[in-house]
PDB file of N, CA and C in Angstrom:
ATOM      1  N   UNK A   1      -7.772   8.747  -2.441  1.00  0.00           N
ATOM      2  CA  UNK A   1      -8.368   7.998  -3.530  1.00  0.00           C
ATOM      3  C   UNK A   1      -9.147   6.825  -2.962  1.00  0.00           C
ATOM      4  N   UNK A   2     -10.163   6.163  -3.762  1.00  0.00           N
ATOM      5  CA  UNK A   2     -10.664   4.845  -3.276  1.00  0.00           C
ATOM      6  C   UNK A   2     -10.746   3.903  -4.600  1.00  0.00           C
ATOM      7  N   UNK A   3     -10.340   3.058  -3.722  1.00  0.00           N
ATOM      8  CA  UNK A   3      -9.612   1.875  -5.060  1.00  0.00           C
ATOM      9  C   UNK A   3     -10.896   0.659  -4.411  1.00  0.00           C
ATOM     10  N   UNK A   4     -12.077   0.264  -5.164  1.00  0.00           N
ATOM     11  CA  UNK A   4     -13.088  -0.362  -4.551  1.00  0.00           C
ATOM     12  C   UNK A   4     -12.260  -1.732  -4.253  1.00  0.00           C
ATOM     13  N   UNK A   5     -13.165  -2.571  -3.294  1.00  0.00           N
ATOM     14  CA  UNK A   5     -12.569  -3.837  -3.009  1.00  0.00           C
ATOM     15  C   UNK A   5     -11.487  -3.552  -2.399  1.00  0.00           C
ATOM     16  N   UNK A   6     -10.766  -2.548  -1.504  1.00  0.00           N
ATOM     17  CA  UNK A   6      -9.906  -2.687  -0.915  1.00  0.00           C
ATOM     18  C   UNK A   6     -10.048  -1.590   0.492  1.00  0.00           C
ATOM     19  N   UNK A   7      -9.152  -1.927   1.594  1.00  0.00           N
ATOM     20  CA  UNK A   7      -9.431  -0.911   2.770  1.00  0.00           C
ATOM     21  C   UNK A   7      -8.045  -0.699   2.695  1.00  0.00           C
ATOM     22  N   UNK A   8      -8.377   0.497   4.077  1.00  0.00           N
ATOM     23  CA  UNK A   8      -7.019   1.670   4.166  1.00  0.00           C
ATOM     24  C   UNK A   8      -7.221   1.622   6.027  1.00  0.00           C
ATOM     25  N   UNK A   9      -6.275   1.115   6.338  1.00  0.00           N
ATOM     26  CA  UNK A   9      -5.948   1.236   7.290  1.00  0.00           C
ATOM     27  C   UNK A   9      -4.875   2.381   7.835  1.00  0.00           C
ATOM     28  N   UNK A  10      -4.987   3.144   8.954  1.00  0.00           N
ATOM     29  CA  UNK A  10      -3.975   4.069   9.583  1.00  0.00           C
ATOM     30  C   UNK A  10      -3.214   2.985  10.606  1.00  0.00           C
ATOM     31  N   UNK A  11      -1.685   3.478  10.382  1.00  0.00           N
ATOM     32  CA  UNK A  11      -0.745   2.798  11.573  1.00  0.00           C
ATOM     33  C   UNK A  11      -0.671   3.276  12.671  1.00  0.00           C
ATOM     34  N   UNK A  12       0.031   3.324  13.844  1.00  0.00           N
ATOM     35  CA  UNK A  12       0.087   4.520  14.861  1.00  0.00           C
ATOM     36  C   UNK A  12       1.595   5.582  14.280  1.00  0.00           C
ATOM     37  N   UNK A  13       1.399   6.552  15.202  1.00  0.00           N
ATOM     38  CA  UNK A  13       2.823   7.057  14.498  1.00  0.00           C
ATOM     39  C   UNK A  13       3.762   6.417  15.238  1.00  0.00           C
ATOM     40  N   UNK A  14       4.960   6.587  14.050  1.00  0.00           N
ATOM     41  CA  UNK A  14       6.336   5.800  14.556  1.00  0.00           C
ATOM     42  C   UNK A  14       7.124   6.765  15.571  1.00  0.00           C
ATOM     43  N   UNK A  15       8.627   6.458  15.558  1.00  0.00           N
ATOM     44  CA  UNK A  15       9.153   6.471  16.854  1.00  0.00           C
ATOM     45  C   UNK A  15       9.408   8.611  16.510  1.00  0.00           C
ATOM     46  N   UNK A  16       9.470   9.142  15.490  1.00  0.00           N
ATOM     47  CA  UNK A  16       9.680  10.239  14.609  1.00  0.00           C
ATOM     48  C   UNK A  16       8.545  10.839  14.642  1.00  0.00           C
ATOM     49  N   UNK A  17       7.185  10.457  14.797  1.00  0.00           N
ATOM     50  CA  UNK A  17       6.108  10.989  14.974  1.00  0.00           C
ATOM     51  C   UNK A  17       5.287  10.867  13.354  1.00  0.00           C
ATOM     52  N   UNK A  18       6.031  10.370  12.759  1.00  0.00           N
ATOM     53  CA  UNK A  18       5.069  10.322  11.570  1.00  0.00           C
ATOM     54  C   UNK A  18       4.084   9.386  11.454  1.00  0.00           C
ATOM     55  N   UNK A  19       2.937   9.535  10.404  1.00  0.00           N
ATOM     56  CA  UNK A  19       1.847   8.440  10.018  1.00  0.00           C
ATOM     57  C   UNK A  19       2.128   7.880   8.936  1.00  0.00           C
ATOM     58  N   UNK A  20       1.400   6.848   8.799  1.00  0.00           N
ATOM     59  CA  UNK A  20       1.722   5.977   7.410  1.00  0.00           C
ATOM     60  C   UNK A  20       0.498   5.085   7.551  1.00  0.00           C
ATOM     61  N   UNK A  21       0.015   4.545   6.349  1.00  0.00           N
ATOM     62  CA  UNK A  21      -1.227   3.946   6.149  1.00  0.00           C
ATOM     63  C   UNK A  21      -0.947   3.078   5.028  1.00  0.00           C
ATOM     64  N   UNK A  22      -1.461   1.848   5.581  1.00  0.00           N
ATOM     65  CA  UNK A  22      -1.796   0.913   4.563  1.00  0.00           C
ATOM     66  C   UNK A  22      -2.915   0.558   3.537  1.00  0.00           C
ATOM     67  N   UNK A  23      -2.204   0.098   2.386  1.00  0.00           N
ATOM     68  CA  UNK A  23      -3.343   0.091   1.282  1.00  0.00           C
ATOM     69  C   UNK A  23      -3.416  -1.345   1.396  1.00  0.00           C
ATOM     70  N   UNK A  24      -4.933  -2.156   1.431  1.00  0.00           N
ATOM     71  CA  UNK A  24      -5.053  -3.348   1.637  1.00  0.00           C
ATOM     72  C   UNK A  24      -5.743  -3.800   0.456  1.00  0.00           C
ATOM     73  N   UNK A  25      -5.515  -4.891  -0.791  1.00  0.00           N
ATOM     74  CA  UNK A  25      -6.460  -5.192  -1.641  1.00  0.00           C
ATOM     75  C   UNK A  25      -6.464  -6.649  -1.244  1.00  0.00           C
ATOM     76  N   UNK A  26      -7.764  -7.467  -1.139  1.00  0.00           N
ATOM     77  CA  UNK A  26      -7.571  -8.527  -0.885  1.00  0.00           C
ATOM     78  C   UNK A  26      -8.180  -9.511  -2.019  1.00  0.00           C
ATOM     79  N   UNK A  27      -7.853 -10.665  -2.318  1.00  0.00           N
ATOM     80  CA  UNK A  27      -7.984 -11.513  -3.329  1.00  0.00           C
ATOM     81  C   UNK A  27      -9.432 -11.691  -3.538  1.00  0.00           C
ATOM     82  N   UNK A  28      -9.944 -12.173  -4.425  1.00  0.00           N
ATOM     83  CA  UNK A  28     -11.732 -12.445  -4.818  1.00  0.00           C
ATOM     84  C   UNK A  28     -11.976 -13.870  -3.344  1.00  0.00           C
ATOM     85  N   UNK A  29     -11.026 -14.737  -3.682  1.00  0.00           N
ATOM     86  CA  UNK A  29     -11.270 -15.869  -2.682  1.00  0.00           C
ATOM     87  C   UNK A  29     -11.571 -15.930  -1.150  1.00  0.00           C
ATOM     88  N   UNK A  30     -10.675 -14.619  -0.801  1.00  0.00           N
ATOM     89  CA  UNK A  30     -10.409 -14.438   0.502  1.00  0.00           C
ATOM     90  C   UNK A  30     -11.173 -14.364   1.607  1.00  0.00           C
ATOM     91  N   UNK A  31     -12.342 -14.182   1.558  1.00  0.00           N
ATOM     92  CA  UNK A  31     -13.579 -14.425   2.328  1.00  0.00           C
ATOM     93  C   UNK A  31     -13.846 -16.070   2.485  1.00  0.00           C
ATOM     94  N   UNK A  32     -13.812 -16.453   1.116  1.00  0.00           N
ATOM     95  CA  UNK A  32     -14.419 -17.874   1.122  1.00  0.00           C
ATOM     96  C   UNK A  32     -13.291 -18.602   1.865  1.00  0.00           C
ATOM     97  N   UNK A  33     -11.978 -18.309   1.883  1.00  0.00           N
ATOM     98  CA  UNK A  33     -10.903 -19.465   2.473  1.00  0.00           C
ATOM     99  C   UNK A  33      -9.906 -18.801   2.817  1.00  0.00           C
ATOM    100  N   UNK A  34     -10.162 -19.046   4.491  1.00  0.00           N
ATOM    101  CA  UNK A  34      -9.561 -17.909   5.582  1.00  0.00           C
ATOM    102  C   UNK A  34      -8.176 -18.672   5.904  1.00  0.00           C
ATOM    103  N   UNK A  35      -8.571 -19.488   5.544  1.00  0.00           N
ATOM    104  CA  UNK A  35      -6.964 -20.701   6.319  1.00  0.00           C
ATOM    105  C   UNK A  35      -6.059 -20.526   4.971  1.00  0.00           C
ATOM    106  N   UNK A  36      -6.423 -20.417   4.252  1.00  0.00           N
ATOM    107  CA  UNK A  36      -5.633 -20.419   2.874  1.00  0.00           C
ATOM    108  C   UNK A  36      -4.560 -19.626   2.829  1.00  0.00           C
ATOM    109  N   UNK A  37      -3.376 -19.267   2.679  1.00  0.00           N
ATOM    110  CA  UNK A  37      -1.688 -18.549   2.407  1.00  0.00           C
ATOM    111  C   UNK A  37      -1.888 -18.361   0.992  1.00  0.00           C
ATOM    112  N   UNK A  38      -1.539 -16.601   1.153  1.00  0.00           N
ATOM    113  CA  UNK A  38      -1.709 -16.041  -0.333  1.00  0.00           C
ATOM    114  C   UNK A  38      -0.333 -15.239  -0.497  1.00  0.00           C
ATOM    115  N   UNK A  39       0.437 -15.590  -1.495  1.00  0.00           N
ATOM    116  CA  UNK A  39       1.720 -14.324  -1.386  1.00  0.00           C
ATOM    117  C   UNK A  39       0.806 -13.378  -1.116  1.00  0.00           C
ATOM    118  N   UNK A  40       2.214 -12.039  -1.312  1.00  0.00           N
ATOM    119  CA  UNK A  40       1.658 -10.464  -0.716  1.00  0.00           C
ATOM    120  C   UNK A  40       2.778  -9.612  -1.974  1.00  0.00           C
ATOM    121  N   UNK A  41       2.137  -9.017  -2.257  1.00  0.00           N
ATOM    122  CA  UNK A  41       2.871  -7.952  -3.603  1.00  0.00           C
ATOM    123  C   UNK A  41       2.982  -6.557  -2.478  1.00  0.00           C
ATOM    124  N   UNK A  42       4.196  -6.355  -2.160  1.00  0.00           N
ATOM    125  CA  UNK A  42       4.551  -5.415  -1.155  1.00  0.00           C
ATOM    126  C   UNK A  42       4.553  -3.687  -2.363  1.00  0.00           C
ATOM    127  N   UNK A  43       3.966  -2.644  -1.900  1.00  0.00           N
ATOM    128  CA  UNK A  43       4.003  -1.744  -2.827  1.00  0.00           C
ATOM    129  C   UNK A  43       4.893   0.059  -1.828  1.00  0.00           C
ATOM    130  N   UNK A  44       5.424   0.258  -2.465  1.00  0.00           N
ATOM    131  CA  UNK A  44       5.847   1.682  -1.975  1.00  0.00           C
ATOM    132  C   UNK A  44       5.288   2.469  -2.382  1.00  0.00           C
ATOM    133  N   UNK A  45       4.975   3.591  -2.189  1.00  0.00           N
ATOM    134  CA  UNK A  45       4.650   5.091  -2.607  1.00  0.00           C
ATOM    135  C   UNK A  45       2.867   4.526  -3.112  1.00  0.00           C
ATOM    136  N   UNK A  46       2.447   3.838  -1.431  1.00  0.00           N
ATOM    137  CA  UNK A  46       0.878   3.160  -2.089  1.00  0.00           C
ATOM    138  C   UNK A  46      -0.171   4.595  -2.590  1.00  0.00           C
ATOM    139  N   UNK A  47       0.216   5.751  -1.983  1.00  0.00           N
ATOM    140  CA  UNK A  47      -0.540   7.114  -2.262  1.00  0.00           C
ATOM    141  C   UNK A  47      -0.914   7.362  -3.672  1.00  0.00           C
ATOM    142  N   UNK A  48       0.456   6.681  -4.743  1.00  0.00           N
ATOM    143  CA  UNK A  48      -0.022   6.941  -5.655  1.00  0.00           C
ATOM    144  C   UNK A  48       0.256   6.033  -6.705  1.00  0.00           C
ATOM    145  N   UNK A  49       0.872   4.237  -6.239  1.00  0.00           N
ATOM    146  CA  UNK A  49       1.060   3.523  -7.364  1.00  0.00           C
ATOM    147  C   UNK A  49       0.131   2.444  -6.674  1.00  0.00           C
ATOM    148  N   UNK A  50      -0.423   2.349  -5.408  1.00  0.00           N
ATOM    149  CA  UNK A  50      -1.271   1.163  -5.060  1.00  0.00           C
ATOM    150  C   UNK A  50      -2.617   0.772  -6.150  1.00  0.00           C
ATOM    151  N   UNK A  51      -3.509   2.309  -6.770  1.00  0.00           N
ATOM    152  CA  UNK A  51      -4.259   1.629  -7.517  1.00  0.00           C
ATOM    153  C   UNK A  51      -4.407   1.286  -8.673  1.00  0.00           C
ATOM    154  N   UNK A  52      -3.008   2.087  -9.683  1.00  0.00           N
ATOM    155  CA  UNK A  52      -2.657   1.631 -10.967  1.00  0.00           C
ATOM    156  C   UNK A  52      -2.429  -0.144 -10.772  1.00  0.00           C
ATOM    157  N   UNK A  53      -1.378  -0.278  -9.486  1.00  0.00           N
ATOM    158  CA  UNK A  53      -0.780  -1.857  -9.213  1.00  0.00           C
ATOM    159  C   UNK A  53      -2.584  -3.110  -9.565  1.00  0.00           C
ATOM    160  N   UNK A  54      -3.060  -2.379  -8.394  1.00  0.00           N
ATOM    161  CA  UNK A  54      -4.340  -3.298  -8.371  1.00  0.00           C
ATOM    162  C   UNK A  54      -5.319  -3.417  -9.546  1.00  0.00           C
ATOM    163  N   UNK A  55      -5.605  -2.144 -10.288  1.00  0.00           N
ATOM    164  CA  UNK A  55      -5.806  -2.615 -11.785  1.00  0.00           C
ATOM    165  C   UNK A  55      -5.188  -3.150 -12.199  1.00  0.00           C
ATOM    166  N   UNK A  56      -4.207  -3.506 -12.374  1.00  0.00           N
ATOM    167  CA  UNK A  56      -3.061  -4.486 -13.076  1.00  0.00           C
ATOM    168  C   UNK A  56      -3.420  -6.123 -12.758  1.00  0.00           C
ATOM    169  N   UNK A  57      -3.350  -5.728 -11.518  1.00  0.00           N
ATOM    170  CA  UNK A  57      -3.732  -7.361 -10.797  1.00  0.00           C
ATOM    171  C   UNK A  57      -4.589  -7.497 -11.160  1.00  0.00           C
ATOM    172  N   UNK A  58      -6.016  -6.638 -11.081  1.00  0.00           N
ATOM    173  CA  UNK A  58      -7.349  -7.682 -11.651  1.00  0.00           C
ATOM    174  C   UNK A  58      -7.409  -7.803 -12.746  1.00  0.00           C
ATOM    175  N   UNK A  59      -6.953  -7.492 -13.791  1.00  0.00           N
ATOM    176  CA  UNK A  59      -6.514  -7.501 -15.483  1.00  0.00           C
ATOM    177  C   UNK A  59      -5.998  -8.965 -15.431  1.00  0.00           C
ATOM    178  N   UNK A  60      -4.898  -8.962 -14.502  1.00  0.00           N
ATOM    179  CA  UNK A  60      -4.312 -10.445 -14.905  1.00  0.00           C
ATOM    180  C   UNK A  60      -4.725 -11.770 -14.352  1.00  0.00           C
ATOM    181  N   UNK A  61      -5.398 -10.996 -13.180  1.00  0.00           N
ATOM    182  CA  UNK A  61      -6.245 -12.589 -12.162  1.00  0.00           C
ATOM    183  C   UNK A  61      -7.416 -13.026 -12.859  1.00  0.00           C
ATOM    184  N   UNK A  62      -8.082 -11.981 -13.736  1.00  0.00           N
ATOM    185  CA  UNK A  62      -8.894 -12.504 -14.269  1.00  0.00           C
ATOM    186  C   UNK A  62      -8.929 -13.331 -15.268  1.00  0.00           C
ATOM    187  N   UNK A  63      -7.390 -12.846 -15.964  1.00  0.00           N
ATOM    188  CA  UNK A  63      -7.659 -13.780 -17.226  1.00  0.00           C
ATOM    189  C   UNK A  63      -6.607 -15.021 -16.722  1.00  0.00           C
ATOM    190  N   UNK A  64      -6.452 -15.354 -15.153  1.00  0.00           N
ATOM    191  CA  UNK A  64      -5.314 -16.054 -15.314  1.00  0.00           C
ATOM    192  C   UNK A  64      -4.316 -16.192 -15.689  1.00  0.00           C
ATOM    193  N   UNK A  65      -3.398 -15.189 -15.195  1.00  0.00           N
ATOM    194  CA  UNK A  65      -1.584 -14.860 -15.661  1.00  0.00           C
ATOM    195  C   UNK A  65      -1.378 -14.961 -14.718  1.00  0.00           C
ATOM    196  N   UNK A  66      -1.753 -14.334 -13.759  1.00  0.00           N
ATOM    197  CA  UNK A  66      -1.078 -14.390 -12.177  1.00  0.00           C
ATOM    198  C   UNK A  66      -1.784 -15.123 -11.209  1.00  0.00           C
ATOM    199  N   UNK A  67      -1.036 -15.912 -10.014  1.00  0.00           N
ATOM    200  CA  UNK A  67      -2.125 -16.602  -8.992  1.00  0.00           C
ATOM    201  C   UNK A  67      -2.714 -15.276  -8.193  1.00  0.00           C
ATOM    202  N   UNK A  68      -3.720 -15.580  -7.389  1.00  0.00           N
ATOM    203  CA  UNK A  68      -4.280 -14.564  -6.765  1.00  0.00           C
ATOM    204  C   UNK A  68      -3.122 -14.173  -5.304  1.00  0.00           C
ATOM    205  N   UNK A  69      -3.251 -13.265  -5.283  1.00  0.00           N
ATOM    206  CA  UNK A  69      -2.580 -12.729  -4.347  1.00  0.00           C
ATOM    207  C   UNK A  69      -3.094 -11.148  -3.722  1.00  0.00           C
ATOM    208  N   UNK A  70      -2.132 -10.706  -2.296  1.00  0.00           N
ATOM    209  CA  UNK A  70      -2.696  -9.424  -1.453  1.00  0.00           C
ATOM    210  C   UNK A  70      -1.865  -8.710  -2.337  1.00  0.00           C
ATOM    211  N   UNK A  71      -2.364  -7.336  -2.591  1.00  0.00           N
ATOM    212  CA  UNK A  71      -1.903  -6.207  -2.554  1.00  0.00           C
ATOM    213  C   UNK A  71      -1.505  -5.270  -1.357  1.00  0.00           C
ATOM    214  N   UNK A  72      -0.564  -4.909  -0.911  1.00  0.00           N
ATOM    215  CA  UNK A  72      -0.601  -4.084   0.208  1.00  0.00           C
ATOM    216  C   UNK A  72       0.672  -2.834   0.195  1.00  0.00           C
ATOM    217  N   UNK A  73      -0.183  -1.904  -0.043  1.00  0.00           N
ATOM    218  CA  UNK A  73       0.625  -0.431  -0.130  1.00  0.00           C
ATOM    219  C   UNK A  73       0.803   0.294   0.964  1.00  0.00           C
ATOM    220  N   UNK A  74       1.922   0.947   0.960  1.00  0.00           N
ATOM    221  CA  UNK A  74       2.734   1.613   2.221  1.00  0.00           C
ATOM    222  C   UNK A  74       2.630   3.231   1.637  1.00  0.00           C
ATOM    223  N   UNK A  75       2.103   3.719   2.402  1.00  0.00           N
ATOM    224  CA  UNK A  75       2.295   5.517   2.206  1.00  0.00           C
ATOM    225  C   UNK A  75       1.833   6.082   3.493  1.00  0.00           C
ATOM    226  N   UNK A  76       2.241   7.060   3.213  1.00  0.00           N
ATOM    227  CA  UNK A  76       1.972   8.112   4.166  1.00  0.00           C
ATOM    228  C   UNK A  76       0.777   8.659   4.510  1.00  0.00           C
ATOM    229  N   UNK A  77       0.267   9.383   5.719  1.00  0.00           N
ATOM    230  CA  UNK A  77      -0.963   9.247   5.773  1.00  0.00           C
ATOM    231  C   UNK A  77      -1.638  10.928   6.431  1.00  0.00           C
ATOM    232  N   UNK A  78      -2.042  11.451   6.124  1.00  0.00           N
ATOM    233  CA  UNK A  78      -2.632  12.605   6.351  1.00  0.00           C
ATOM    234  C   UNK A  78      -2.884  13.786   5.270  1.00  0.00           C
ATOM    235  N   UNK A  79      -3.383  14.657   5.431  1.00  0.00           N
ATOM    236  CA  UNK A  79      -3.941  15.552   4.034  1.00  0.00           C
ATOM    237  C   UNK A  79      -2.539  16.799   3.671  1.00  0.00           C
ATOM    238  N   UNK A  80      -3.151  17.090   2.661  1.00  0.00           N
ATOM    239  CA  UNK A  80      -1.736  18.194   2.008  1.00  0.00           C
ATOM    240  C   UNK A  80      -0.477  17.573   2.147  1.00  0.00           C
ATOM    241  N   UNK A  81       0.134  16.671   1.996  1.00  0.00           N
ATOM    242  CA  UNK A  81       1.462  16.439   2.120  1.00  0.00           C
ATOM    243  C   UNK A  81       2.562  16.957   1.378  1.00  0.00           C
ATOM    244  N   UNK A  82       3.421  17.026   1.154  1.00  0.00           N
ATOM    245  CA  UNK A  82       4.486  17.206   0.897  1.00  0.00           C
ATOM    246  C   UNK A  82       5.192  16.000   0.765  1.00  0.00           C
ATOM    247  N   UNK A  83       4.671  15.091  -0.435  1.00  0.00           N
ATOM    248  CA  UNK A  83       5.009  13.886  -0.570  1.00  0.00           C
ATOM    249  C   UNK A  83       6.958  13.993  -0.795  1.00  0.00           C
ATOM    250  N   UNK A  84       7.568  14.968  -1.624  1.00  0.00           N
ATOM    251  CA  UNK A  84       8.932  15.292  -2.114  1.00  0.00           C
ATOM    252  C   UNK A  84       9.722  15.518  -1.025  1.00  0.00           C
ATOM    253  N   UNK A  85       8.925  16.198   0.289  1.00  0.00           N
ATOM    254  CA  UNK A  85      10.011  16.989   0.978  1.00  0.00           C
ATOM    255  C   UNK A  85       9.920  15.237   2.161  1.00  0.00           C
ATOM    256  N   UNK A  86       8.804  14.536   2.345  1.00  0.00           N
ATOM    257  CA  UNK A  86       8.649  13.469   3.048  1.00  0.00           C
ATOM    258  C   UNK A  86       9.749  12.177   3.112  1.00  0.00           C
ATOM    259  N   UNK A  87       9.625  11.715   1.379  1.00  0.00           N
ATOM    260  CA  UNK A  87      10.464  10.963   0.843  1.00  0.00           C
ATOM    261  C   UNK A  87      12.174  11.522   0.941  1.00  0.00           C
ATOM    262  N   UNK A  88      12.608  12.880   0.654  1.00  0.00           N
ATOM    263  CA  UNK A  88      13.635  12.865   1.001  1.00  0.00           C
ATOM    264  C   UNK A  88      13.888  12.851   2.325  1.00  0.00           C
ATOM    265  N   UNK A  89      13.321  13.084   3.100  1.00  0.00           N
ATOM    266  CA  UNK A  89      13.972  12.752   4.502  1.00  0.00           C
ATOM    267  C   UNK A  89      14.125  11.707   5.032  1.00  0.00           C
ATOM    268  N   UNK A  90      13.110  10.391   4.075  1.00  0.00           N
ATOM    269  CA  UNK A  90      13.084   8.795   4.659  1.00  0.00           C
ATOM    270  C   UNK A  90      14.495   8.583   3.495  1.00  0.00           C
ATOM    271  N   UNK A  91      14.497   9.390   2.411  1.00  0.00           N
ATOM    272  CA  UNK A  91      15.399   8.058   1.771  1.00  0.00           C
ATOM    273  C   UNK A  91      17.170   8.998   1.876  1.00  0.00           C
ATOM    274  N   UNK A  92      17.198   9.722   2.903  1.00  0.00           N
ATOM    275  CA  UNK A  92      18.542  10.066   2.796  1.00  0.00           C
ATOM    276  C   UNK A  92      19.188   9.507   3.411  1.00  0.00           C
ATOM    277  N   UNK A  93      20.693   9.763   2.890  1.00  0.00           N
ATOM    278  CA  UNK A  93      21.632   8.408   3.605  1.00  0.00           C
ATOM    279  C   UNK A  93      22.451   9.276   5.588  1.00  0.00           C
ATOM    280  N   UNK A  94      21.822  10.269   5.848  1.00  0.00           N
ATOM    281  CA  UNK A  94      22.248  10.679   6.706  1.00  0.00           C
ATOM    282  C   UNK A  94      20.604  11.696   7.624  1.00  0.00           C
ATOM    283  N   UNK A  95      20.898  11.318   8.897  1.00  0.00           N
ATOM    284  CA  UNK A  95      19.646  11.865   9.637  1.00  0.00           C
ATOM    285  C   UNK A  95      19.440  13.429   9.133  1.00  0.00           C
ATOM    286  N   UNK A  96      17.949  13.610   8.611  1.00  0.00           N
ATOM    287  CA  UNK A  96      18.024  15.067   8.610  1.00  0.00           C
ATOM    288  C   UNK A  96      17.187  15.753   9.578  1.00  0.00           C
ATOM    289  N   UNK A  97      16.969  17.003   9.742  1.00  0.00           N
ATOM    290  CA  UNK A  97      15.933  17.277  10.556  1.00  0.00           C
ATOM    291  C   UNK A  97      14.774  17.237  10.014  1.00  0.00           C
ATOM    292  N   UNK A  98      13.671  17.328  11.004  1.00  0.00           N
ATOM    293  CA  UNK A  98      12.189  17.486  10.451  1.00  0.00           C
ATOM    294  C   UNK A  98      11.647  18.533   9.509  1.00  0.00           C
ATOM    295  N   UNK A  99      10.651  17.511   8.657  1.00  0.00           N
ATOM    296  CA  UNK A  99      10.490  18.284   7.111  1.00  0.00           C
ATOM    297  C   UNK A  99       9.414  19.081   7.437  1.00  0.00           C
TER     298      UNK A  99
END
């Protein structure tokens, strides 16, 4: 997907060999004032709730409900996934083998 006003960075793979990619939205200000500290709205499953989240945010930054702040979504990163079989293997409470 492309969620404008924001980049997607790839991580390296972790120690398991998997990828994961970050969803980056950055505030309207953020160019103009680099020294400036902005919270960070941490997001899971960014593949598919990072750009509902960030419509949300500019809905509310605009009208002033929320201070400005980063968006930054965590997902997984490569084509065809198997988002179901992925997630259960990160969120089980015991090592499984590869999905």
């Amino acid at each position: 997907h492309s969620v404008p006003g924001s980049l997607l960075r790839a991580l390296p793979k972790n120690a398991d060999g998997r990828s994961h990619q970050l969803h980056i939205h950055l505030p309207a200000s953020f160019a103009k004032e680099p020294q400036r500290r902005y919270p960070v709205l941490y997001v899971t499953d960014g593949y598919w709730d990072f750009a509902t989240v960030v419509a949300s945010y500019n809905n509310l930054a605009y009208d002033k409900v929320v201070p400005e702040f980063i968006v930054l979504g965590l997902g997984y990163a490569g084509d065809n996934l198997d988002y179901g079989e992925l997630r259960g293997w990160e969120l089980s409470p015991v090592r499984l083998g590869p999905p």
